[in-house]
PDB file of N, CA and C in Angstrom:
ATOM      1  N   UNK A   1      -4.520  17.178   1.052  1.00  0.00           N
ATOM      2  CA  UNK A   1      -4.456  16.268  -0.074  1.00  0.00           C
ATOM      3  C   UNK A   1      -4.483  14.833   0.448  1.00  0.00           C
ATOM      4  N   UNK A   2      -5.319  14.144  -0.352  1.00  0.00           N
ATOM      5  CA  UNK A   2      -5.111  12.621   0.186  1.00  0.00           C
ATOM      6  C   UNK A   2      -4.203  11.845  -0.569  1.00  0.00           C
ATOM      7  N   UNK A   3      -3.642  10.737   0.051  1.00  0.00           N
ATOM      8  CA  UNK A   3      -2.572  10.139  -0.296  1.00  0.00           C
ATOM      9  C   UNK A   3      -2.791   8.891  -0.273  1.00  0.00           C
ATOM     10  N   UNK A   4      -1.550   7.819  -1.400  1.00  0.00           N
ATOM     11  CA  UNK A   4      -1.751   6.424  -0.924  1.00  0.00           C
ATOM     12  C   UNK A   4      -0.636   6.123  -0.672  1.00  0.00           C
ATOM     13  N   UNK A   5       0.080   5.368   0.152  1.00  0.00           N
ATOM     14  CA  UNK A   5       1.404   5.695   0.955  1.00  0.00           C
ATOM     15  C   UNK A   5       1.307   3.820   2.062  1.00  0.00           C
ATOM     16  N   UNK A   6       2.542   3.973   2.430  1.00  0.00           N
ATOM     17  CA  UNK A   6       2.678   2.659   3.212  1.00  0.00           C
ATOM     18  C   UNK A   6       2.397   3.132   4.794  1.00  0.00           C
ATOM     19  N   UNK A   7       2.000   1.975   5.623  1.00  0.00           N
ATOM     20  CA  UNK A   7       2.373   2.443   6.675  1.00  0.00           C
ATOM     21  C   UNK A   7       2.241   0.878   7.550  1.00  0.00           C
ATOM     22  N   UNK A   8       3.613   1.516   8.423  1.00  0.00           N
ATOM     23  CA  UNK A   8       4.760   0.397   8.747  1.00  0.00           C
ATOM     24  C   UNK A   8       3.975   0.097  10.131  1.00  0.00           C
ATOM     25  N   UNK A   9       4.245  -1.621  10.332  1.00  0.00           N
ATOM     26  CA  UNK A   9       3.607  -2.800  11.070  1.00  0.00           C
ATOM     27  C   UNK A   9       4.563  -3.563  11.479  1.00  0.00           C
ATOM     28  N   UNK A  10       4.081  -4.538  11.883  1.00  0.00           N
ATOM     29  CA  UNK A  10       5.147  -5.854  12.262  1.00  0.00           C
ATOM     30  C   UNK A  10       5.973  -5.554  13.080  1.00  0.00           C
ATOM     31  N   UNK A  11       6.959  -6.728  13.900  1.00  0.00           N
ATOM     32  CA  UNK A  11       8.179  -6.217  14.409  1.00  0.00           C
ATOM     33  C   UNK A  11       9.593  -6.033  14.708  1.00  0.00           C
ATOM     34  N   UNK A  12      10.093  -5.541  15.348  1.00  0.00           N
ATOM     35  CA  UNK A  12      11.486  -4.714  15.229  1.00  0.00           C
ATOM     36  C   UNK A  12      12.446  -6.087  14.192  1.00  0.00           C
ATOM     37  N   UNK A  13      12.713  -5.892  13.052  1.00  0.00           N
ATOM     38  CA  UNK A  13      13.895  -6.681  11.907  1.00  0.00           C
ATOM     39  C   UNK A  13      12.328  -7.543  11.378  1.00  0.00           C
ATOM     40  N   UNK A  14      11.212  -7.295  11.380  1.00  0.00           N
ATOM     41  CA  UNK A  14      10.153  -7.851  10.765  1.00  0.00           C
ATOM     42  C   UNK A  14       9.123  -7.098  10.341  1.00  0.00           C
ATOM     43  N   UNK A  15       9.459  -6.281   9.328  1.00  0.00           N
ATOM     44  CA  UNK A  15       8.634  -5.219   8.708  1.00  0.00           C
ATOM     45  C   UNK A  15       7.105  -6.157   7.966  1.00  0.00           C
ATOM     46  N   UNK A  16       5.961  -5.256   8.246  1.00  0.00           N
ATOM     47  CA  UNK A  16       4.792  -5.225   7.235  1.00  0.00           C
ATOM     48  C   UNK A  16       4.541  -4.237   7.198  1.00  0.00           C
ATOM     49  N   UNK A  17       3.690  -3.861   6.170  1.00  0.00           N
ATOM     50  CA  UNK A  17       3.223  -2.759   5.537  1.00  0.00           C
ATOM     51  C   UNK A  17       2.062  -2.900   4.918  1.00  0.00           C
ATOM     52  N   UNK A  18       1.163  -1.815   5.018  1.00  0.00           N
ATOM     53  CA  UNK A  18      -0.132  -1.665   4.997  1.00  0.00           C
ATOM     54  C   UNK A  18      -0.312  -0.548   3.691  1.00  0.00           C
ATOM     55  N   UNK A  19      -1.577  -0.950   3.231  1.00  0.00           N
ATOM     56  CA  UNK A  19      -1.483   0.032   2.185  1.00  0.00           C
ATOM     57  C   UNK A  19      -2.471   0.870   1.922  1.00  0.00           C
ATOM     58  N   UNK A  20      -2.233   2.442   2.830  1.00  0.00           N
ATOM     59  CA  UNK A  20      -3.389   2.829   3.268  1.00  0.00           C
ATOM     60  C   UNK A  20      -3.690   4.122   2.405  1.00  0.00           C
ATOM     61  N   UNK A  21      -5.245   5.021   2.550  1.00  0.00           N
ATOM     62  CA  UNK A  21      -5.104   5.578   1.846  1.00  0.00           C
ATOM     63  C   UNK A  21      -5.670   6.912   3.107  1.00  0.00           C
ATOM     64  N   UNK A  22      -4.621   7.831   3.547  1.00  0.00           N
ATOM     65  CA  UNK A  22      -4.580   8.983   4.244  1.00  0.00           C
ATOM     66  C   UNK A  22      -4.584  10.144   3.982  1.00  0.00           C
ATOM     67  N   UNK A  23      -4.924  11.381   4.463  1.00  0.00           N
ATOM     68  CA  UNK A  23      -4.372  12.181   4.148  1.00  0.00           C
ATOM     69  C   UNK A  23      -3.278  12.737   4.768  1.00  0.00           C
ATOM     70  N   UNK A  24      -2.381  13.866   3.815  1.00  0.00           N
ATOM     71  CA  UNK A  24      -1.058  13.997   3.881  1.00  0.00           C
ATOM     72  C   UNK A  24      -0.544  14.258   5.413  1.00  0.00           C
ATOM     73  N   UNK A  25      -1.627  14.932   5.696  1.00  0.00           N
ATOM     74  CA  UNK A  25      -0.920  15.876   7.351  1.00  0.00           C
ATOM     75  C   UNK A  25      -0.585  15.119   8.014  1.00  0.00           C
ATOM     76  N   UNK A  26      -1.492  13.553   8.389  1.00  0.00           N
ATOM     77  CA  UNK A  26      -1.328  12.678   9.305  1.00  0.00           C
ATOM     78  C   UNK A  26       0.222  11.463   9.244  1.00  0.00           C
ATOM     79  N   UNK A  27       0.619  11.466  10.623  1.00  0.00           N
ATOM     80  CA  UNK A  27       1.678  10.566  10.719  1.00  0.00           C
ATOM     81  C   UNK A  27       1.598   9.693   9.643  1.00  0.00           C
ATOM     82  N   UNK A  28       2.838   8.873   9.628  1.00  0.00           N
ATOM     83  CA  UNK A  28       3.208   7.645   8.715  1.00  0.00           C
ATOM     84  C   UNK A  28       1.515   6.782   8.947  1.00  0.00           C
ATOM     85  N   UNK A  29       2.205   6.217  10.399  1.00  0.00           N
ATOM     86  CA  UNK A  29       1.272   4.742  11.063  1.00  0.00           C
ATOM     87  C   UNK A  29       0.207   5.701  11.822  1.00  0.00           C
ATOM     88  N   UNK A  30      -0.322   7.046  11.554  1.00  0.00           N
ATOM     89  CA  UNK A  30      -1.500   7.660  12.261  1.00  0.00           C
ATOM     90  C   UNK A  30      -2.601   6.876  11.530  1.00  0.00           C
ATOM     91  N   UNK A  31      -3.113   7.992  11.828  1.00  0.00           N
ATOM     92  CA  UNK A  31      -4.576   8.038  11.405  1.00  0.00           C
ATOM     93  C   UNK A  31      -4.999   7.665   9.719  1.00  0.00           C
ATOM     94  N   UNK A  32      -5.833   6.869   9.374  1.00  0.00           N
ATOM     95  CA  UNK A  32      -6.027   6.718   7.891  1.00  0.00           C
ATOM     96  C   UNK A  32      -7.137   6.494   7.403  1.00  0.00           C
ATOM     97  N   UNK A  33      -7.752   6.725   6.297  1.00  0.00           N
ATOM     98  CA  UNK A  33      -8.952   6.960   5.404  1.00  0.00           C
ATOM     99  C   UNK A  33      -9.648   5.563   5.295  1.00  0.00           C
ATOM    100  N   UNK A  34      -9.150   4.585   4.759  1.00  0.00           N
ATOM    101  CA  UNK A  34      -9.002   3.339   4.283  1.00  0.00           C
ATOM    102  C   UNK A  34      -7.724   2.251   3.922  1.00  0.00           C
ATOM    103  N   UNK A  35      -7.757   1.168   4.490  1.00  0.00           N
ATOM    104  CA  UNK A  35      -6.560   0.279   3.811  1.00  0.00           C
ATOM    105  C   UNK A  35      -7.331  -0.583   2.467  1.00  0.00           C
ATOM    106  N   UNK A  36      -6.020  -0.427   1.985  1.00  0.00           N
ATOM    107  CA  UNK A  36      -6.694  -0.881   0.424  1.00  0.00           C
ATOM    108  C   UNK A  36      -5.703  -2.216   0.293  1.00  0.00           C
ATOM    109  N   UNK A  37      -4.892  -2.953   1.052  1.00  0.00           N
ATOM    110  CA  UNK A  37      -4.022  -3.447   0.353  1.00  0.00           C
ATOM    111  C   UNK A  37      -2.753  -3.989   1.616  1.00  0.00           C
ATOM    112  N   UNK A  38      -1.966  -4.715   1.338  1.00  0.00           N
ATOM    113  CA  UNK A  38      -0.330  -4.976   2.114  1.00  0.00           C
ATOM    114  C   UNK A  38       0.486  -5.422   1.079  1.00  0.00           C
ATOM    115  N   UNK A  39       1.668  -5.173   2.020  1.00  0.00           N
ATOM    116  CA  UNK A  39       2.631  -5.635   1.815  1.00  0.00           C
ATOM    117  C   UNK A  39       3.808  -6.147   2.735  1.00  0.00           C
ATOM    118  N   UNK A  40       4.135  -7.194   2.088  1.00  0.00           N
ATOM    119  CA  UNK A  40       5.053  -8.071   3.135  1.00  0.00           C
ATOM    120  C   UNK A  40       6.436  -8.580   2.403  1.00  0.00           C
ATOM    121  N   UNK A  41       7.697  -7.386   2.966  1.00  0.00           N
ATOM    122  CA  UNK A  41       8.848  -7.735   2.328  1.00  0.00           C
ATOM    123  C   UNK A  41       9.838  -8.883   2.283  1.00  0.00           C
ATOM    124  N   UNK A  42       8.965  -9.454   3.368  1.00  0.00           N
ATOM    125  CA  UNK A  42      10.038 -10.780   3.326  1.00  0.00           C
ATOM    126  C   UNK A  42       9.238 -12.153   3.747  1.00  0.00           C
ATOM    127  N   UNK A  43       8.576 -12.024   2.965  1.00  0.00           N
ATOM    128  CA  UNK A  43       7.119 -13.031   2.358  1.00  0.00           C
ATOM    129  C   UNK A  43       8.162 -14.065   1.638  1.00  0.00           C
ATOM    130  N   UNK A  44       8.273 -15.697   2.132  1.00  0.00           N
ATOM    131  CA  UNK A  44       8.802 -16.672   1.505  1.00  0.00           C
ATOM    132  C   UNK A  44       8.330 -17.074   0.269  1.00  0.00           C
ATOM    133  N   UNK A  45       8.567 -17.557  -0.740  1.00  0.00           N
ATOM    134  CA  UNK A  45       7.811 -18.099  -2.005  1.00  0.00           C
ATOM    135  C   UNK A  45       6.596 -18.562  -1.632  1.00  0.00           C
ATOM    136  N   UNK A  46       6.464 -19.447  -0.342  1.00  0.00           N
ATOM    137  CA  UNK A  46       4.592 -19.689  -0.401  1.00  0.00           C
ATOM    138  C   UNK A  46       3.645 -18.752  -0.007  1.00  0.00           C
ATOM    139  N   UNK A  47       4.369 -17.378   0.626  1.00  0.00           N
ATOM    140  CA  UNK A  47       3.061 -16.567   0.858  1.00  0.00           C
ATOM    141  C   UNK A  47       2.784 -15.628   0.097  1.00  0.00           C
ATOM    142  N   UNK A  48       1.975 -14.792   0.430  1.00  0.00           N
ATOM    143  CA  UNK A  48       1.577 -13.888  -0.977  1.00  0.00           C
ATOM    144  C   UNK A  48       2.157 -12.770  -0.074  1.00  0.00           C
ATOM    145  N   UNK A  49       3.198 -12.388  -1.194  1.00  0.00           N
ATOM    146  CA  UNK A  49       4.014 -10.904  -0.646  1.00  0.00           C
ATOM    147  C   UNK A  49       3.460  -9.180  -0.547  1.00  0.00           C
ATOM    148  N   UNK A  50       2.438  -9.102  -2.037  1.00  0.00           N
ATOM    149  CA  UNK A  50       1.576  -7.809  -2.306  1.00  0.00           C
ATOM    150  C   UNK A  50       0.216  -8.485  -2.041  1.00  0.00           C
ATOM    151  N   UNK A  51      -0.748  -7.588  -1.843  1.00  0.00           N
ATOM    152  CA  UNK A  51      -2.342  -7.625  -2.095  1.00  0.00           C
ATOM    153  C   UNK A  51      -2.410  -5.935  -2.026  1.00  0.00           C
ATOM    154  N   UNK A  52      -3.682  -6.070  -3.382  1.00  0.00           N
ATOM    155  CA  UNK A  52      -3.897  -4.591  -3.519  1.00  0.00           C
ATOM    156  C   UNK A  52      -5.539  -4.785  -3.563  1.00  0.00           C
ATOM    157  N   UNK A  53      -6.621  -3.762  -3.297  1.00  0.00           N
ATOM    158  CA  UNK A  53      -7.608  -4.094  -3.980  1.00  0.00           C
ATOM    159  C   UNK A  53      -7.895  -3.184  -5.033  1.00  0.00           C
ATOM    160  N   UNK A  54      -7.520  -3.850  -6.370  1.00  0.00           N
ATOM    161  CA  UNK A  54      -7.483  -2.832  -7.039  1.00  0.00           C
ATOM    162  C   UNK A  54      -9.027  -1.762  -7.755  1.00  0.00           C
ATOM    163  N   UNK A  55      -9.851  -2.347  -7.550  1.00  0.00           N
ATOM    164  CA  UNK A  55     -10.910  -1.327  -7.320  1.00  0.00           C
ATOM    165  C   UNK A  55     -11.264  -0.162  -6.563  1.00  0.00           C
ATOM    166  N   UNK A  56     -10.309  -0.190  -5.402  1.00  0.00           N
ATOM    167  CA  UNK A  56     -10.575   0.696  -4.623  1.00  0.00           C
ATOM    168  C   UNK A  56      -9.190   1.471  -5.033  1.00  0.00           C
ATOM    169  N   UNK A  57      -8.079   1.183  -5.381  1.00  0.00           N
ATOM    170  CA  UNK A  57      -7.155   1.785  -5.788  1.00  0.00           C
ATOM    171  C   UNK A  57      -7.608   3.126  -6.943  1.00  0.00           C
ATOM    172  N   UNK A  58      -8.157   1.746  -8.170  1.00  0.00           N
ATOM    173  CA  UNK A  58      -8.895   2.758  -9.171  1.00  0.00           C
ATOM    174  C   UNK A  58      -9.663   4.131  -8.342  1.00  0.00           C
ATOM    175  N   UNK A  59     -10.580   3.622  -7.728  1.00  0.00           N
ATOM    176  CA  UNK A  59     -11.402   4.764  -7.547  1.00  0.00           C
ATOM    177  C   UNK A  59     -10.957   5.966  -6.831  1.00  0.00           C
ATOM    178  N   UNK A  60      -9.840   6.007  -5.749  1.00  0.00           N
ATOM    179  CA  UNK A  60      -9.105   7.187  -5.276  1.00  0.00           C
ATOM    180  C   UNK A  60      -7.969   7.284  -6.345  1.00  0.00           C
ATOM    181  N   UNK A  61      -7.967   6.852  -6.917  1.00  0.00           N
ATOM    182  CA  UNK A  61      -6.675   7.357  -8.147  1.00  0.00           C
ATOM    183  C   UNK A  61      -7.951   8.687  -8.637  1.00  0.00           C
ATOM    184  N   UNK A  62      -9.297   7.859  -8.936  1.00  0.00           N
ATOM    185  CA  UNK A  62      -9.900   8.873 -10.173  1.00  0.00           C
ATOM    186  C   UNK A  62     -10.754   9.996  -9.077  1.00  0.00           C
ATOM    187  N   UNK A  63     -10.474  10.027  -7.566  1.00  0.00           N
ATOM    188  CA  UNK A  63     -10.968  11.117  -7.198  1.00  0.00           C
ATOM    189  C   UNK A  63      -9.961  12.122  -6.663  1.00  0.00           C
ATOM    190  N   UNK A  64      -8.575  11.555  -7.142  1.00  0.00           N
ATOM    191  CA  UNK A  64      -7.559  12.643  -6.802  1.00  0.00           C
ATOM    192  C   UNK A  64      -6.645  12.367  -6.066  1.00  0.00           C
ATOM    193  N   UNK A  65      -6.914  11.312  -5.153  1.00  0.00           N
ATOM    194  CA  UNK A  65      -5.368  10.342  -4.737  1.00  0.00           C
ATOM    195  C   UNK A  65      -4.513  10.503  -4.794  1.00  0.00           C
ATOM    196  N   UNK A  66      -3.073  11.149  -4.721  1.00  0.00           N
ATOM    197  CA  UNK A  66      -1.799  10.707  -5.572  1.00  0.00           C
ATOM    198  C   UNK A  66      -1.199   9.120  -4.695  1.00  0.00           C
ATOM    199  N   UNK A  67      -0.916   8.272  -5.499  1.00  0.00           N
ATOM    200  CA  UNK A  67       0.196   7.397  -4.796  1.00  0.00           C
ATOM    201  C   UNK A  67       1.527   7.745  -4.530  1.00  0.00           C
ATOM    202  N   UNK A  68       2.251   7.347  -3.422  1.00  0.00           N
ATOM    203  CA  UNK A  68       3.522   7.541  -2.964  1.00  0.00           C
ATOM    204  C   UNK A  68       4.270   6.587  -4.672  1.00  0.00           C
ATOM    205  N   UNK A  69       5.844   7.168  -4.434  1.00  0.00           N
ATOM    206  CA  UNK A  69       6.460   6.377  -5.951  1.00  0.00           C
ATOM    207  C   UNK A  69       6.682   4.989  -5.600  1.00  0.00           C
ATOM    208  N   UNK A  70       6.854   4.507  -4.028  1.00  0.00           N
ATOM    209  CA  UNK A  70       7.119   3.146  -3.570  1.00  0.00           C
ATOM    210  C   UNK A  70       6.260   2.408  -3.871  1.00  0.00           C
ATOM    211  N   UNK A  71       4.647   2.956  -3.649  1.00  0.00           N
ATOM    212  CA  UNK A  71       3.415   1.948  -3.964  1.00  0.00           C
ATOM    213  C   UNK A  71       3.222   2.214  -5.510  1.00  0.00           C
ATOM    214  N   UNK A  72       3.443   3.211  -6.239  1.00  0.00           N
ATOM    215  CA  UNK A  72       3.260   2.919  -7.647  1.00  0.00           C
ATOM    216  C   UNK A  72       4.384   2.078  -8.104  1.00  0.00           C
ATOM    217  N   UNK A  73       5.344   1.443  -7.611  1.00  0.00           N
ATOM    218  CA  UNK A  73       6.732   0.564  -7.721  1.00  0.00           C
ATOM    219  C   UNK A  73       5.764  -0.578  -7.884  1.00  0.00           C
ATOM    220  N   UNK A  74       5.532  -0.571  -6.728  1.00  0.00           N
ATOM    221  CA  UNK A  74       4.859  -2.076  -5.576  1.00  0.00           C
ATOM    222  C   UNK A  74       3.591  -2.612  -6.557  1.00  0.00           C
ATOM    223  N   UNK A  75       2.607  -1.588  -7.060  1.00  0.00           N
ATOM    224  CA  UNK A  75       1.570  -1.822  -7.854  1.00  0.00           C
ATOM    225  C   UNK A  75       1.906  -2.402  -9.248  1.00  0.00           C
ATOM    226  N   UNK A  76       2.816  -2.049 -10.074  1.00  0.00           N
ATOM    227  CA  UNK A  76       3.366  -2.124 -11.103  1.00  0.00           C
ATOM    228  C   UNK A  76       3.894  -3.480 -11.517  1.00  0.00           C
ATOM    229  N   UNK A  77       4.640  -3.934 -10.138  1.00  0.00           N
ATOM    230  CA  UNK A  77       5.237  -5.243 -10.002  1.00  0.00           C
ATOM    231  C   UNK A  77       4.456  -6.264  -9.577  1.00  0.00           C
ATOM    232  N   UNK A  78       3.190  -5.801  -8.908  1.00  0.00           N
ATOM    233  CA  UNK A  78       1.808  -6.478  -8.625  1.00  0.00           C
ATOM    234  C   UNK A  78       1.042  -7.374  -9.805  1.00  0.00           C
ATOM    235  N   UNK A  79       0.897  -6.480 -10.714  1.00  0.00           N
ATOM    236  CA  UNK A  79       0.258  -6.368 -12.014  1.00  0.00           C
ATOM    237  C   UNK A  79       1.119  -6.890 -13.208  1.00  0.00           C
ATOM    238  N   UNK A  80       3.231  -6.978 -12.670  1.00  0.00           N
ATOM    239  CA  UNK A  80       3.348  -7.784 -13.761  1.00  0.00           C
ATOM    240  C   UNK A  80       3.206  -9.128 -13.101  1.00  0.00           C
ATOM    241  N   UNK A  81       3.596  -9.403 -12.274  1.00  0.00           N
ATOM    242  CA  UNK A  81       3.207 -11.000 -11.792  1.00  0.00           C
ATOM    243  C   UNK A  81       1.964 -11.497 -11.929  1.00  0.00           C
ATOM    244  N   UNK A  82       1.174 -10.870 -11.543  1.00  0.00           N
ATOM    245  CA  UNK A  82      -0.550 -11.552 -11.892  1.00  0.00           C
ATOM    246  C   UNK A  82      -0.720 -11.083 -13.506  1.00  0.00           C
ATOM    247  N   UNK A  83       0.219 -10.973 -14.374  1.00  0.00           N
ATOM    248  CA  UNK A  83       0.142 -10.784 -16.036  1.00  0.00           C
ATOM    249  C   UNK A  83       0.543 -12.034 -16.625  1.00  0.00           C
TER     250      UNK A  83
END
């Protein structure tokens, strides 16, 4: 099954996160299909904390994708800020 899921960057007390789209078998930070996207949890007010592309999101959503519940969090809160 393919998945859309985070996978962890940056370093040690300086997390990023990538927003990739894998399938399930493979490690967290293995191997991956496509990155569609980041995220950066401790992004100051001037930088941009999410990027998604959401076209490419759409299109593995509609070929069977599931998203992890963290990135459907992350997407949600994406979409109300740019609302």
């Amino acid at each position: 099954m393919v998945v859309i899921r985070l996978a962890r960057g940056g370093a040690k007390a300086r997390p990023f996160f990538n927003i990739v789209v894998s399938d399930k078998r493979n490690r967290r930070d293995g191997r991956f299909i496509e990155r569609i996207g980041f995220y950066n949890p401790i992004a100051t007010a001037s930088e941009e904390s999410i990027r998604v592309a959401q076209d490419r999101l759409t299109y593995w959503m509609s070929v069977g994708a599931q998203a992890s519940p963290t990135v459907e969090r992350l997407v949600s809160q994406a979409a109300k800020k740019a609302a």
